[in-house]
PDB file of N, CA and C in Angstrom:
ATOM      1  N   UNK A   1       0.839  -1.187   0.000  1.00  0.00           N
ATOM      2  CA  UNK A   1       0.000   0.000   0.000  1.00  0.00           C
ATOM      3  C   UNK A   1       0.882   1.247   0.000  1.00  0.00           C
ATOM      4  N   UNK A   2       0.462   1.956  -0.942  1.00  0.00           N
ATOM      5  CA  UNK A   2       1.108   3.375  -0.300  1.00  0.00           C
ATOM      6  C   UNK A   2       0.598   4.661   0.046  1.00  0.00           C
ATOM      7  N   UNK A   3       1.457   5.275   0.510  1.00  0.00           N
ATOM      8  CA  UNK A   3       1.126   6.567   0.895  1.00  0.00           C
ATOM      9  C   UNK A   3       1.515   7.758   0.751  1.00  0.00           C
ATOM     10  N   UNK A   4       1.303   8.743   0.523  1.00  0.00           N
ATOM     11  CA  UNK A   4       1.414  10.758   0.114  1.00  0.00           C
ATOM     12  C   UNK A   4       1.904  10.887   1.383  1.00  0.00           C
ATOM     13  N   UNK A   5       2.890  11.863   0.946  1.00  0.00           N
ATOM     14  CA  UNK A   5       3.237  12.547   1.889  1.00  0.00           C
ATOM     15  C   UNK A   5       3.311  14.085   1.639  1.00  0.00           C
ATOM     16  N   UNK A   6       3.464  15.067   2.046  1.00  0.00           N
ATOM     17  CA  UNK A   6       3.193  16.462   1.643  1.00  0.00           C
ATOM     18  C   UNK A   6       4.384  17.084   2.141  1.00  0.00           C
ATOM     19  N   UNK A   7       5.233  17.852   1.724  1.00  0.00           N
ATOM     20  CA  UNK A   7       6.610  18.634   2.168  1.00  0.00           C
ATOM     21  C   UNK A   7       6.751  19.983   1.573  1.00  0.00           C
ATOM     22  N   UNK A   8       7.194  20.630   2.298  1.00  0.00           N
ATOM     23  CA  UNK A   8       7.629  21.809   2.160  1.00  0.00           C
ATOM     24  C   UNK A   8       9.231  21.956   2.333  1.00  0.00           C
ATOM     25  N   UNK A   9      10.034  22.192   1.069  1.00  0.00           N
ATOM     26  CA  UNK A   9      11.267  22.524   1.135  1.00  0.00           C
ATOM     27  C   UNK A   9      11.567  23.799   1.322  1.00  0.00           C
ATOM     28  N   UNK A  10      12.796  24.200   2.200  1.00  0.00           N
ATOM     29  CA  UNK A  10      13.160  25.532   2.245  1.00  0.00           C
ATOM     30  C   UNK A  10      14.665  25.524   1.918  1.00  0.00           C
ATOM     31  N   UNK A  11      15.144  26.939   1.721  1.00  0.00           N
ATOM     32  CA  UNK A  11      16.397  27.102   0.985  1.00  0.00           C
ATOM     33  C   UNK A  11      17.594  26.912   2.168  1.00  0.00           C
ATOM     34  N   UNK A  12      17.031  27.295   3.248  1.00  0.00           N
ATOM     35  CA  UNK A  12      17.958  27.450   5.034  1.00  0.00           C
ATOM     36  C   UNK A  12      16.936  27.138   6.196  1.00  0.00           C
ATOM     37  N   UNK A  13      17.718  26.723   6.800  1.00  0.00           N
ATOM     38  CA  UNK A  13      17.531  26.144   8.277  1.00  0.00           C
ATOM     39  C   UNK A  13      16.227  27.557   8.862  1.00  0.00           C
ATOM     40  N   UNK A  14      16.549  28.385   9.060  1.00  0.00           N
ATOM     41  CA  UNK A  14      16.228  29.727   9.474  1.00  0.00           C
ATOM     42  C   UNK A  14      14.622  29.459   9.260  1.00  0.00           C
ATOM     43  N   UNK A  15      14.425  29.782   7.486  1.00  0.00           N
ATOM     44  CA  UNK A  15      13.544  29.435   6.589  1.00  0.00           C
ATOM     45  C   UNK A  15      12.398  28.676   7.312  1.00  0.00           C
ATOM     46  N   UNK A  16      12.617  27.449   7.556  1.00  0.00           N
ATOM     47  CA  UNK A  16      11.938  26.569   7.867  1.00  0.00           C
ATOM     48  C   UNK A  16      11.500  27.080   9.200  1.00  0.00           C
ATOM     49  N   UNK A  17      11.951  27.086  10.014  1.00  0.00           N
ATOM     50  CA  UNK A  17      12.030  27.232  11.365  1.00  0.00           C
ATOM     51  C   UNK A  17      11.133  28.930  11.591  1.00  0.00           C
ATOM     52  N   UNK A  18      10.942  29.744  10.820  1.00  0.00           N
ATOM     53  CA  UNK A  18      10.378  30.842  10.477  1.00  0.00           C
ATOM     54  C   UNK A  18       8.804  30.703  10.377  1.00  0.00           C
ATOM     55  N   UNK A  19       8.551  29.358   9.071  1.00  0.00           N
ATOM     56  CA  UNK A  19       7.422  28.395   9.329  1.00  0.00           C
ATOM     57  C   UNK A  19       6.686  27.977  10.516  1.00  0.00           C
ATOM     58  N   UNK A  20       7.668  27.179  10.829  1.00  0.00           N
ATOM     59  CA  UNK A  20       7.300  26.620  11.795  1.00  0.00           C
ATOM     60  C   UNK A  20       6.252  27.060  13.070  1.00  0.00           C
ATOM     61  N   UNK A  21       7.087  28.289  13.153  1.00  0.00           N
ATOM     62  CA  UNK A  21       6.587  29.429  14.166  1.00  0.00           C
ATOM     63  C   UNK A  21       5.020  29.608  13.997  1.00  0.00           C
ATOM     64  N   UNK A  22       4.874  30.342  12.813  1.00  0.00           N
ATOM     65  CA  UNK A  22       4.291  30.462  12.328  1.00  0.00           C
ATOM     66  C   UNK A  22       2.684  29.534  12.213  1.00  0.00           C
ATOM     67  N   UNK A  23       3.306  28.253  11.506  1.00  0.00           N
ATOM     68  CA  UNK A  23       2.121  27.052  11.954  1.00  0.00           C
ATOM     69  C   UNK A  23       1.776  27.041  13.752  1.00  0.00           C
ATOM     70  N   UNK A  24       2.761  26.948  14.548  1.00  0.00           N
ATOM     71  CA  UNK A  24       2.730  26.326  15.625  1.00  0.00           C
ATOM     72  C   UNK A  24       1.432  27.712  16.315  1.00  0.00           C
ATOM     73  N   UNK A  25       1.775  28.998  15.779  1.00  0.00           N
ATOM     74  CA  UNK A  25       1.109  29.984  16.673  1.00  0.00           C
ATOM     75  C   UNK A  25      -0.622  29.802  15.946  1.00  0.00           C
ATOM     76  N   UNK A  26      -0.823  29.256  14.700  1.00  0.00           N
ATOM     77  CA  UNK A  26      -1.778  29.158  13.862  1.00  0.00           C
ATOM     78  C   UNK A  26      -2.716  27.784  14.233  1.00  0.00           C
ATOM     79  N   UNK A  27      -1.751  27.072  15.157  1.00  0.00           N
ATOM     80  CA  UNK A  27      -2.219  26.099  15.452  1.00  0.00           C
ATOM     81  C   UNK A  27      -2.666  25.024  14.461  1.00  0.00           C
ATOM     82  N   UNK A  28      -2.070  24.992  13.103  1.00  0.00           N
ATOM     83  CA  UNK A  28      -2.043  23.763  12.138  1.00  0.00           C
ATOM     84  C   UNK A  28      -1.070  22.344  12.491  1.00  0.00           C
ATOM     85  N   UNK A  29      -1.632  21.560  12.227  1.00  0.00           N
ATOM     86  CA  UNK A  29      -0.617  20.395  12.468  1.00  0.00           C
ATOM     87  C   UNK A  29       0.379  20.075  11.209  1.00  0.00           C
ATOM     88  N   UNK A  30       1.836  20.247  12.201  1.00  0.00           N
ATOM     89  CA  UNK A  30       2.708  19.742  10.927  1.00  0.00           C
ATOM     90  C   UNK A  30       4.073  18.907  11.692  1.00  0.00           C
ATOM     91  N   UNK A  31       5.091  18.195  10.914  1.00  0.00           N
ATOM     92  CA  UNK A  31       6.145  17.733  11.420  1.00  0.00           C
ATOM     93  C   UNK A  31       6.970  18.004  11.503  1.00  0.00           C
ATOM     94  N   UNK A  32       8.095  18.504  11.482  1.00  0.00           N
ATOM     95  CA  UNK A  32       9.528  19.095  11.390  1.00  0.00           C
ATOM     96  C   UNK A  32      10.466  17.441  10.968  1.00  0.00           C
ATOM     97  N   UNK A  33      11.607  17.281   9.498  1.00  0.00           N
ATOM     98  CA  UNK A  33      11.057  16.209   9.470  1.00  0.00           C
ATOM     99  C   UNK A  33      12.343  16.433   8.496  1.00  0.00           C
ATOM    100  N   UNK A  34      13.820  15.405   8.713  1.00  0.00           N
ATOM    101  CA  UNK A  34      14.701  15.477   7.446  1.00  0.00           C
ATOM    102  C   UNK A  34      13.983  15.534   6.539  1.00  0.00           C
ATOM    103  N   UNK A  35      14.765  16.073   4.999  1.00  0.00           N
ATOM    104  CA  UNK A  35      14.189  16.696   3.959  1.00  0.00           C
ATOM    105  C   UNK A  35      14.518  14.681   3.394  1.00  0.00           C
ATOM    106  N   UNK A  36      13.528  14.365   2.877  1.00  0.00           N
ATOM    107  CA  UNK A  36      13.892  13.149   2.059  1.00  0.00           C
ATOM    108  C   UNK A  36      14.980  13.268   0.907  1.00  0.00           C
ATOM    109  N   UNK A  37      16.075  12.962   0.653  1.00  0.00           N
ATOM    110  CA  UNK A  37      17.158  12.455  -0.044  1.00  0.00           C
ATOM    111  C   UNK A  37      16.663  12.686  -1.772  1.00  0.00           C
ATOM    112  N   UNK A  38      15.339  11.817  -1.669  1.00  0.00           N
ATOM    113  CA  UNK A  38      14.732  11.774  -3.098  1.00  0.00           C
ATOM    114  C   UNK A  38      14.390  13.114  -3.657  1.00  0.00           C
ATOM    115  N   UNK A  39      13.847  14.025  -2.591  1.00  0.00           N
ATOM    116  CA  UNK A  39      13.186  15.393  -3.005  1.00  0.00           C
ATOM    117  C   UNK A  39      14.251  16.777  -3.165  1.00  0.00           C
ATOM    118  N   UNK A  40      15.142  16.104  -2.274  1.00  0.00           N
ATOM    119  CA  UNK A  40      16.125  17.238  -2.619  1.00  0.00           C
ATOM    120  C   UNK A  40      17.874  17.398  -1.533  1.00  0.00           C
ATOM    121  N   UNK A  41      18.741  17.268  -1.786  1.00  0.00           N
ATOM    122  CA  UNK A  41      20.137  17.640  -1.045  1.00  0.00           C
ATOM    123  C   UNK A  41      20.157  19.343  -0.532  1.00  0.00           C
ATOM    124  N   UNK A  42      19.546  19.953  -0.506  1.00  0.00           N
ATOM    125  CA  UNK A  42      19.456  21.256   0.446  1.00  0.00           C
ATOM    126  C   UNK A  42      19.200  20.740   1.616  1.00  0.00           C
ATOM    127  N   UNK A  43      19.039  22.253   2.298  1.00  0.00           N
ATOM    128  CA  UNK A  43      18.709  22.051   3.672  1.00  0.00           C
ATOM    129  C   UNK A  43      18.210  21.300   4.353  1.00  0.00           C
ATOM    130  N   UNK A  44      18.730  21.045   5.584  1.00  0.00           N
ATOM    131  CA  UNK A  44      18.544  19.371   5.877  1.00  0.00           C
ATOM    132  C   UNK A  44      17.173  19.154   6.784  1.00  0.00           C
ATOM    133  N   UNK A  45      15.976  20.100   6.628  1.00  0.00           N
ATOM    134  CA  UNK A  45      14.635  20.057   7.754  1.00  0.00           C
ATOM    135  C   UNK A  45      14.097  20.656   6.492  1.00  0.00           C
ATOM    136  N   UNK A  46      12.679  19.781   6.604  1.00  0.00           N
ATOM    137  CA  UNK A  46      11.327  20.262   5.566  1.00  0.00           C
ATOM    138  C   UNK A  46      10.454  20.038   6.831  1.00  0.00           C
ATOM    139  N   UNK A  47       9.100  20.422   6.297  1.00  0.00           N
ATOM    140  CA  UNK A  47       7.981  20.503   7.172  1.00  0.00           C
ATOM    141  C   UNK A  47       7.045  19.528   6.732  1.00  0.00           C
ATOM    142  N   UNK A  48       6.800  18.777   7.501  1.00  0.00           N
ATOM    143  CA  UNK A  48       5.988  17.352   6.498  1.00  0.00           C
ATOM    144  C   UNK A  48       4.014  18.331   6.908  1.00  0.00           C
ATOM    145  N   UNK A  49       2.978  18.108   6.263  1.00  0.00           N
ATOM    146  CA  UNK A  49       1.557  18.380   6.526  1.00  0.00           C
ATOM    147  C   UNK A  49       1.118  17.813   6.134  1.00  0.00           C
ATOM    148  N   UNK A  50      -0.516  18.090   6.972  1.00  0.00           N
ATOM    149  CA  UNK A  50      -1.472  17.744   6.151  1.00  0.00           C
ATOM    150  C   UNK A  50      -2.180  18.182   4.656  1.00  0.00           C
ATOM    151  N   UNK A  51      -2.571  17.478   3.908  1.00  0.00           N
ATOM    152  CA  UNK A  51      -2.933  17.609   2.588  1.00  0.00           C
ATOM    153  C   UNK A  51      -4.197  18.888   2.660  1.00  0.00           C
ATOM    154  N   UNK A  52      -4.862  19.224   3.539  1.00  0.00           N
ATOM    155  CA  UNK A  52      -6.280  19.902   4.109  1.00  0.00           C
ATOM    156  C   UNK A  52      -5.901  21.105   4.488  1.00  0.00           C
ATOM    157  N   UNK A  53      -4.342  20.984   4.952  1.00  0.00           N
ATOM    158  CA  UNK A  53      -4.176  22.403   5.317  1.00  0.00           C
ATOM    159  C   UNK A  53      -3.576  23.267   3.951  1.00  0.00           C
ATOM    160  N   UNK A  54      -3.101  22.571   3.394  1.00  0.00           N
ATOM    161  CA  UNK A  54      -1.842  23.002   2.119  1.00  0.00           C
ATOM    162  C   UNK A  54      -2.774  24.532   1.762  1.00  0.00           C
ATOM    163  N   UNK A  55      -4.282  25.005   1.478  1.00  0.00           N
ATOM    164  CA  UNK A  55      -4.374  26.240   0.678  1.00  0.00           C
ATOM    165  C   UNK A  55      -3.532  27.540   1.777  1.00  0.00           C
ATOM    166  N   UNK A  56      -4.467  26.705   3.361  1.00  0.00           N
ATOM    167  CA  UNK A  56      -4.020  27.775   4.471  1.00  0.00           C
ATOM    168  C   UNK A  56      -2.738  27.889   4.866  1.00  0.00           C
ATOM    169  N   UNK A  57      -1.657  26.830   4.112  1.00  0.00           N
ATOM    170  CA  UNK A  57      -0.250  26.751   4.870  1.00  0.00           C
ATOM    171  C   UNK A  57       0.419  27.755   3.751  1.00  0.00           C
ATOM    172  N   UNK A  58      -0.113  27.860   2.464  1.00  0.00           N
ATOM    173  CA  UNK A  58       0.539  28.891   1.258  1.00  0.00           C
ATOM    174  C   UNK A  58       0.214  29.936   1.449  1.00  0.00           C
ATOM    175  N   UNK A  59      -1.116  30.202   1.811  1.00  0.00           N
ATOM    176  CA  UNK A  59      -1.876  31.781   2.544  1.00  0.00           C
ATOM    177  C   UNK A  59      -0.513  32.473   3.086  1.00  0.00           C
ATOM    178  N   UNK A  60       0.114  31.215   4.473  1.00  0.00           N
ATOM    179  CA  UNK A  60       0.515  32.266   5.557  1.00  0.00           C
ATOM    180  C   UNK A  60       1.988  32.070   4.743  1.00  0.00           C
ATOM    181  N   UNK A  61       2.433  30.762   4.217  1.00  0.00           N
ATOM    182  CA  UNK A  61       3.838  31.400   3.718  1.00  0.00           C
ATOM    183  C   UNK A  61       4.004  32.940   2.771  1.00  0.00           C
ATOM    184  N   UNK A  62       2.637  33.115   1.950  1.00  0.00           N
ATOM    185  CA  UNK A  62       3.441  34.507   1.377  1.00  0.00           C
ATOM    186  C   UNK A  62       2.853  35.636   2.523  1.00  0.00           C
ATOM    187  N   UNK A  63       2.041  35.665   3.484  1.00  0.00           N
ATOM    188  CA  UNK A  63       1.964  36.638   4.377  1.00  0.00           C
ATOM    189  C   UNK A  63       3.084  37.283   5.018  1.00  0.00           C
ATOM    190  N   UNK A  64       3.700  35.868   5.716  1.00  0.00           N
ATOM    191  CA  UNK A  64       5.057  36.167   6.216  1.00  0.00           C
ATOM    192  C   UNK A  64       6.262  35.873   5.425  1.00  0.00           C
ATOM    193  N   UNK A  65       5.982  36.530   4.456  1.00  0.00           N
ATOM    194  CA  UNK A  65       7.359  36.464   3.487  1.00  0.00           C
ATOM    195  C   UNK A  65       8.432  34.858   3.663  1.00  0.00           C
ATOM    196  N   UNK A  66       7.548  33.916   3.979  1.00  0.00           N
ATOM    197  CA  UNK A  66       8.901  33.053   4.066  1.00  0.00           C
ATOM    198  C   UNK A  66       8.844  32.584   3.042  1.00  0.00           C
ATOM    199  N   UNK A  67      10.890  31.860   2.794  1.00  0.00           N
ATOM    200  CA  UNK A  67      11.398  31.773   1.743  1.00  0.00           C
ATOM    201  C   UNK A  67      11.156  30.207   1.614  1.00  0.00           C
ATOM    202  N   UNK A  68      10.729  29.606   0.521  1.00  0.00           N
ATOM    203  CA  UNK A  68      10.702  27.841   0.368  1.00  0.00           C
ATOM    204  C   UNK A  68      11.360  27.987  -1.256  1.00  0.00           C
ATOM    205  N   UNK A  69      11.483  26.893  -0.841  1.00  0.00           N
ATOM    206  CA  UNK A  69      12.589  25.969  -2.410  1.00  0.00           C
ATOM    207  C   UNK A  69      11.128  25.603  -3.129  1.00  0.00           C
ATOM    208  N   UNK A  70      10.165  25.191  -2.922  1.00  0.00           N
ATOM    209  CA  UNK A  70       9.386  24.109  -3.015  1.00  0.00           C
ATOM    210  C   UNK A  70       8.492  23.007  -2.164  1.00  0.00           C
ATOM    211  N   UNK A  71       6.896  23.042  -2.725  1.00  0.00           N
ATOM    212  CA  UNK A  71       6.314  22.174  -1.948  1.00  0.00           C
ATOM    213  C   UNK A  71       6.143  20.553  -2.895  1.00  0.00           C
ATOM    214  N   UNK A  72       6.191  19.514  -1.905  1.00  0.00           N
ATOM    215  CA  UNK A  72       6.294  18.263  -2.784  1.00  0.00           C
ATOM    216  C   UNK A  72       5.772  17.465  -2.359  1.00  0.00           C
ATOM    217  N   UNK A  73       5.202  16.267  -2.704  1.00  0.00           N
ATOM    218  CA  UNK A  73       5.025  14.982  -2.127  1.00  0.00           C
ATOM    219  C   UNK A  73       5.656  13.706  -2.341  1.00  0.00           C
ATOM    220  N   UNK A  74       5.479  12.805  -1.898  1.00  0.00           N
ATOM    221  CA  UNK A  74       6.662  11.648  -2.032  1.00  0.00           C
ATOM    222  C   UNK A  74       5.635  11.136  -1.380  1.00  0.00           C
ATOM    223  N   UNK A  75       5.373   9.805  -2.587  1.00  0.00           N
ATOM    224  CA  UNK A  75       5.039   8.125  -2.475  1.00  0.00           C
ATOM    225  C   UNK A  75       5.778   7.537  -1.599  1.00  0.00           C
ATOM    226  N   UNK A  76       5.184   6.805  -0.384  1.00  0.00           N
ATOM    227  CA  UNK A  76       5.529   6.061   0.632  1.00  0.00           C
ATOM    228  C   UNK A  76       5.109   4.778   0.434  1.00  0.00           C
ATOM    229  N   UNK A  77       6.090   3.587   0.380  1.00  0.00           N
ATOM    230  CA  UNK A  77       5.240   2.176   0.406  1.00  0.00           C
ATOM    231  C   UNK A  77       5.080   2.056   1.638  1.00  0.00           C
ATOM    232  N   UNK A  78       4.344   1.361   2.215  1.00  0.00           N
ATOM    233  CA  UNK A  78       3.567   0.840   3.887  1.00  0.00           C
ATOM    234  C   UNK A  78       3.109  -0.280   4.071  1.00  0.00           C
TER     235      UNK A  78
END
C-alpha cells in the first residue's frame, strides 16, 4: 500500500524554522522532518503536513514572506 506525503522545502535552516513558528502559533498540524534524499540535497529540515491544510499553509507562507525551495510529495510504500 502506499502513501502521500506532503513537504515543504526551504532554501535554510532559518527558513523553515520561520514556518514553523508560524504554523505552531496558527495552530495547524505539521512535522519538522529530514528533507527526504529523493526530493532534494538542500537544507537538511522540511515541514511534512497535512494535505487539508496546504491552501491555508501557502496563505501564511506569502503573508510572512517566508522563503521555500518548493512544496512536494513523495510516495511512501507501507
Amino acid at each position: 500500500m502506499q502513501q502521500i506525503r506532503h513537504y515543504i522545502l526551504f532554501p535554510s535552516h532559518t527558513e523553515g524554522m520561520k514556518l514553523e513558528k508560524v504554523l505552531k502559533e496558527q495552530k495547524i498540524k505539521y512535522t519538522i522532518v529530514p528533507t527526504p534524499r529523493q526530493l532534494s540535497t538542500c537544507c537538511g529540515i522540511s515541514i511534512m503536513y497535512n494535505k487539508e491544510d496546504e491552501d491555508k499553509i501557502k496563505t501564511l507562507i506569502d503573508m510572512h514572506n517566508v522563503k521555500t525551495l518548493r512544496v512536494s510529495i513523495l510516495w511512501i510504500e507501507k
